[in-house]
PDB file of N, CA and C in Angstrom:
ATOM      1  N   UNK A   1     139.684  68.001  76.813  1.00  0.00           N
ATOM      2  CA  UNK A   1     139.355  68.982  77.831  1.00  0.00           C
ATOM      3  C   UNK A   1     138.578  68.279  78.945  1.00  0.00           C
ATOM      4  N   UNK A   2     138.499  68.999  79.863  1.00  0.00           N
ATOM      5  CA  UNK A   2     137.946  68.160  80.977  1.00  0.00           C
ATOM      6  C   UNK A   2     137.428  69.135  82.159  1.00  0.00           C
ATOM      7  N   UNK A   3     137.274  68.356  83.494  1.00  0.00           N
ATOM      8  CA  UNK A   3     136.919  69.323  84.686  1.00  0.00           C
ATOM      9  C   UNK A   3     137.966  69.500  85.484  1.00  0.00           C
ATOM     10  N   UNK A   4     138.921  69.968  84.869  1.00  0.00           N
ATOM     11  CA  UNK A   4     140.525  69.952  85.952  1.00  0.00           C
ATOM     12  C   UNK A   4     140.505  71.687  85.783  1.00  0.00           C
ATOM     13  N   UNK A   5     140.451  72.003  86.786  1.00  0.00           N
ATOM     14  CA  UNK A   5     140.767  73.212  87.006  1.00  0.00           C
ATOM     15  C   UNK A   5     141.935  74.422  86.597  1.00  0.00           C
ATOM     16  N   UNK A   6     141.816  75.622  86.235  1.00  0.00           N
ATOM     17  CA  UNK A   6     142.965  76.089  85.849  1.00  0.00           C
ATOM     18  C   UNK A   6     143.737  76.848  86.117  1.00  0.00           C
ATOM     19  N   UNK A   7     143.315  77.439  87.317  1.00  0.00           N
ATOM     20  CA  UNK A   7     143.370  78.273  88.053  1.00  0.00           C
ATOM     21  C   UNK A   7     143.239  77.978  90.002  1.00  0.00           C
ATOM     22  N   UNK A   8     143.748  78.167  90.887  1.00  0.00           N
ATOM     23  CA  UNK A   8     143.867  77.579  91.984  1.00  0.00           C
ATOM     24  C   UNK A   8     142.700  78.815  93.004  1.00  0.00           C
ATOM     25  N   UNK A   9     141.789  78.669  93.554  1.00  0.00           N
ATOM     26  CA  UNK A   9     140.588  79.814  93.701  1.00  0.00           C
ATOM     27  C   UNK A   9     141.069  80.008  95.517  1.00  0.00           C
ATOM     28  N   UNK A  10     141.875  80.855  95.888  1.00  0.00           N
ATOM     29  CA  UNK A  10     141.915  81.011  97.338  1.00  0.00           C
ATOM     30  C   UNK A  10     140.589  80.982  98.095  1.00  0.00           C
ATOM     31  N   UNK A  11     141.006  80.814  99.347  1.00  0.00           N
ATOM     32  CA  UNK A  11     139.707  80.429 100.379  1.00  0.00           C
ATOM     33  C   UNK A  11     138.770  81.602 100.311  1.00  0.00           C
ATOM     34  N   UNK A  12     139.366  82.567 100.798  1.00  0.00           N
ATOM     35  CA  UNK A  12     138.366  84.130 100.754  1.00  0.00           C
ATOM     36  C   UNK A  12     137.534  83.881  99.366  1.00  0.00           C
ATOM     37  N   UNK A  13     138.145  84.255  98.256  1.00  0.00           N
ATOM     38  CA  UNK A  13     137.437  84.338  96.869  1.00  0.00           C
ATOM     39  C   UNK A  13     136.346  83.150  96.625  1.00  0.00           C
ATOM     40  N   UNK A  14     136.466  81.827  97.069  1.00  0.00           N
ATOM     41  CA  UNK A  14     135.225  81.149  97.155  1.00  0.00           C
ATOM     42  C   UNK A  14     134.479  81.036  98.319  1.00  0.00           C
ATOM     43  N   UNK A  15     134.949  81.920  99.751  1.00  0.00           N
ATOM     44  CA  UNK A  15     133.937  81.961 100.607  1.00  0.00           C
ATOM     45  C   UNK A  15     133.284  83.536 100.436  1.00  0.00           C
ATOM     46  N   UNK A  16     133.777  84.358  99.249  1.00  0.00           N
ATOM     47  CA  UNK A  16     132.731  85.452  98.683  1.00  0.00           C
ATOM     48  C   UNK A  16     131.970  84.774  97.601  1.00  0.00           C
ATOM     49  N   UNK A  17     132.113  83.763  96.519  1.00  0.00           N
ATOM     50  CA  UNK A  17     131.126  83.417  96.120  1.00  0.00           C
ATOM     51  C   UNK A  17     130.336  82.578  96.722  1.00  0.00           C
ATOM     52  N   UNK A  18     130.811  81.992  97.772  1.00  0.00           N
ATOM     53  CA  UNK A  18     129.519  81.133  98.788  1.00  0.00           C
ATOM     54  C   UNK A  18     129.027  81.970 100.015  1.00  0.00           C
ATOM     55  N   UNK A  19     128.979  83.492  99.606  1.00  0.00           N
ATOM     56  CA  UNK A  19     128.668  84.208 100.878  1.00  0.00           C
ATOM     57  C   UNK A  19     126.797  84.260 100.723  1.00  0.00           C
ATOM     58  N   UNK A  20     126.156  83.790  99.483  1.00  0.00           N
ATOM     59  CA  UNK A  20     125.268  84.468  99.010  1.00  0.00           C
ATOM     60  C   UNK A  20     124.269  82.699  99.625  1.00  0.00           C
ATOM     61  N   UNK A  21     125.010  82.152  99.854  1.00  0.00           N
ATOM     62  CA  UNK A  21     124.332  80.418 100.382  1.00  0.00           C
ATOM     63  C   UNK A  21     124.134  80.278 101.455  1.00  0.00           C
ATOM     64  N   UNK A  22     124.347  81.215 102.080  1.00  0.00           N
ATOM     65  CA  UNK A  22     123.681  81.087 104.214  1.00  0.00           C
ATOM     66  C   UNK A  22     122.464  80.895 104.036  1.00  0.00           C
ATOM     67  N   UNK A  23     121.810  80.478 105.335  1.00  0.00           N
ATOM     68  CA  UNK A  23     120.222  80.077 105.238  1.00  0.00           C
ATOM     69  C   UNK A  23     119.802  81.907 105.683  1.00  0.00           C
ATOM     70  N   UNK A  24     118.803  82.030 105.607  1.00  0.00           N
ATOM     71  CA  UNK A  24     118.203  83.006 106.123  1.00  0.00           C
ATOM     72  C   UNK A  24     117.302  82.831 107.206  1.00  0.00           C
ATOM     73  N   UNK A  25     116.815  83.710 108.347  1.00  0.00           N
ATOM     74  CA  UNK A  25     116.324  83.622 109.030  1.00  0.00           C
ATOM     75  C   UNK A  25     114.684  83.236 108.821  1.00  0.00           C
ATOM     76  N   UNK A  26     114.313  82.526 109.481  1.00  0.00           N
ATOM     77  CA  UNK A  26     112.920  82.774 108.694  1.00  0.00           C
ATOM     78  C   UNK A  26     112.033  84.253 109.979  1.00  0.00           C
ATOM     79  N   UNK A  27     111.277  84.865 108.537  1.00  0.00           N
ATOM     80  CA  UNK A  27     110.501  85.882 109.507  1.00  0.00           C
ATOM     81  C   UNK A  27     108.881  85.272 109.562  1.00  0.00           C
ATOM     82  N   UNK A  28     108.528  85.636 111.062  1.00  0.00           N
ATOM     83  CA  UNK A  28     107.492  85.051 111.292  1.00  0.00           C
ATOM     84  C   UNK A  28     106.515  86.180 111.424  1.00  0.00           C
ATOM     85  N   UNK A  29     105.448  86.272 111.225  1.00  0.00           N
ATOM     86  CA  UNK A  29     104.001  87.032 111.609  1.00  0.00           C
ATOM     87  C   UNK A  29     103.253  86.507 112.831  1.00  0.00           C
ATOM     88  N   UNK A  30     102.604  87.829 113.104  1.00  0.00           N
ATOM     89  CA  UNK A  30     101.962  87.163 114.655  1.00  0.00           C
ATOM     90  C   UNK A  30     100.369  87.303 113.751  1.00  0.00           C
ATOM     91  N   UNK A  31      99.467  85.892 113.839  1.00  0.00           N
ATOM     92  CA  UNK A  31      98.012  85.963 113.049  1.00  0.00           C
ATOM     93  C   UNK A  31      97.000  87.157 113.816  1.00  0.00           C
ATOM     94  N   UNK A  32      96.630  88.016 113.086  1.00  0.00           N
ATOM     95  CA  UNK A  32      95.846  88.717 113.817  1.00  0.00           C
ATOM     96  C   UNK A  32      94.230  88.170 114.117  1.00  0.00           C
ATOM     97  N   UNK A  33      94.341  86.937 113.770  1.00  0.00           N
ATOM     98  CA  UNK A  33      92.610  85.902 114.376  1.00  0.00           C
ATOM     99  C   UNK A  33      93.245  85.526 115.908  1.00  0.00           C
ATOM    100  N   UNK A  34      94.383  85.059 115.617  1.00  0.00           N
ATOM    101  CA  UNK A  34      94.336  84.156 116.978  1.00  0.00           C
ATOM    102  C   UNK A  34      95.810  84.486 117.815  1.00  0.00           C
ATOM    103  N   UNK A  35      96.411  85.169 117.072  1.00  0.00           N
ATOM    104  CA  UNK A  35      98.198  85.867 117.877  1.00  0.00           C
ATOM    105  C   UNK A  35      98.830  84.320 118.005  1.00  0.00           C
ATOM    106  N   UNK A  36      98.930  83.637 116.709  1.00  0.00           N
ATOM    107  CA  UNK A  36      99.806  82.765 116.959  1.00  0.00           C
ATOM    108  C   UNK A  36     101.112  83.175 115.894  1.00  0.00           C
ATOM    109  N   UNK A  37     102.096  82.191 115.870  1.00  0.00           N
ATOM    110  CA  UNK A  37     103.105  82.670 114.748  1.00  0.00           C
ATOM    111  C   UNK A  37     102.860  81.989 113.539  1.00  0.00           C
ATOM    112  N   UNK A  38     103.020  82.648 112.307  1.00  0.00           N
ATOM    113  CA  UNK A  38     102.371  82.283 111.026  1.00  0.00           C
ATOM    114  C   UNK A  38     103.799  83.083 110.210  1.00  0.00           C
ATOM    115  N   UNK A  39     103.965  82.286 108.817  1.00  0.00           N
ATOM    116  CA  UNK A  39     104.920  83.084 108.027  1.00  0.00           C
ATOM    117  C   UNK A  39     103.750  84.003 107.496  1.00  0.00           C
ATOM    118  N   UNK A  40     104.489  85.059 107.103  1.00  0.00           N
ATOM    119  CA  UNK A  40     103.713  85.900 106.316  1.00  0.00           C
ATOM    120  C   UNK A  40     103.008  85.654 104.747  1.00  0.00           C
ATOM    121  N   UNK A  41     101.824  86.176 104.481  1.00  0.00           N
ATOM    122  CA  UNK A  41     101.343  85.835 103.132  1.00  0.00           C
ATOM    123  C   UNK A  41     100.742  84.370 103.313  1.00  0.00           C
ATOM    124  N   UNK A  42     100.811  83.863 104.140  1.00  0.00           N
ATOM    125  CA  UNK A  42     100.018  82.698 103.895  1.00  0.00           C
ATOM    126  C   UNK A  42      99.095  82.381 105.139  1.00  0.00           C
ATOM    127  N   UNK A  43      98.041  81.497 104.957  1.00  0.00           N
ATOM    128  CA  UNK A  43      97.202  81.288 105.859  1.00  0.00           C
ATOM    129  C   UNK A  43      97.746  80.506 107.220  1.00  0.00           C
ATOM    130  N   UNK A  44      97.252  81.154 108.163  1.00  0.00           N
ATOM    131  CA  UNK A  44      97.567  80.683 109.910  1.00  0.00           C
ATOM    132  C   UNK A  44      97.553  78.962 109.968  1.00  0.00           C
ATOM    133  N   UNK A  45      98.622  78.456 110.118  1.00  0.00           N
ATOM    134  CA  UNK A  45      98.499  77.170 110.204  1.00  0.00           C
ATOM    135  C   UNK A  45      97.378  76.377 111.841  1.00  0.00           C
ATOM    136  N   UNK A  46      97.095  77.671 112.710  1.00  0.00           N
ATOM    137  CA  UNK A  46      96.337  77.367 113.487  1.00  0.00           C
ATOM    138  C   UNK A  46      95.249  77.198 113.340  1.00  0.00           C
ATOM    139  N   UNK A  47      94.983  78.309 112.607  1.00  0.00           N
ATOM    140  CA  UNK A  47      93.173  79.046 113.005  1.00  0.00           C
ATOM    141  C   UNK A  47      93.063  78.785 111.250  1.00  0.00           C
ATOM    142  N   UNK A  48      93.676  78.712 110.124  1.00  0.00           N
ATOM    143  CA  UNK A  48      93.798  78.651 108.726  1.00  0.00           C
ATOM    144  C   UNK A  48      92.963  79.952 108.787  1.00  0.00           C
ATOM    145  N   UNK A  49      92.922  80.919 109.139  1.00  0.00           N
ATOM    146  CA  UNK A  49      92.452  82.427 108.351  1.00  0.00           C
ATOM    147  C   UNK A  49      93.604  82.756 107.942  1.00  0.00           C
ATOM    148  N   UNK A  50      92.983  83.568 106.829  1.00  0.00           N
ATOM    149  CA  UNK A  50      94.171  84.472 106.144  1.00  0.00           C
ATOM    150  C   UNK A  50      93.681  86.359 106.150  1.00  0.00           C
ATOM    151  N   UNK A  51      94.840  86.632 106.137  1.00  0.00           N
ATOM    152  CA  UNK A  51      94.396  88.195 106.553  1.00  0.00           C
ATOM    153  C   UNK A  51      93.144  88.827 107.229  1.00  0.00           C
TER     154      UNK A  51
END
């Protein structure tokens, strides 16, 4: 047995199982110390306050 395939997987059917692998956007927060952009949940890479 081996890794030879057994079945031939059309384009659609593996670009629905690779639909779930896009990057995502990243969402940003505006810091309410200093109104810079910060990801959310973590400390302001400017000002390092957190919430």
């Amino acid at each position: 047995m081996g890794g030879v395939p057994v079945k031939h997987h059309s384009k659609s059917k593996v670009g629905r199982r690779r639909s779930h692998l896009a990057f995502k956007k990243i969402k940003l927060a505006v810091c309410a110390n200093c109104q810079g952009p910060m990801l959310p949940h973590r400390a302001c890479p400017q000002c390092g306050k957190y919430k």
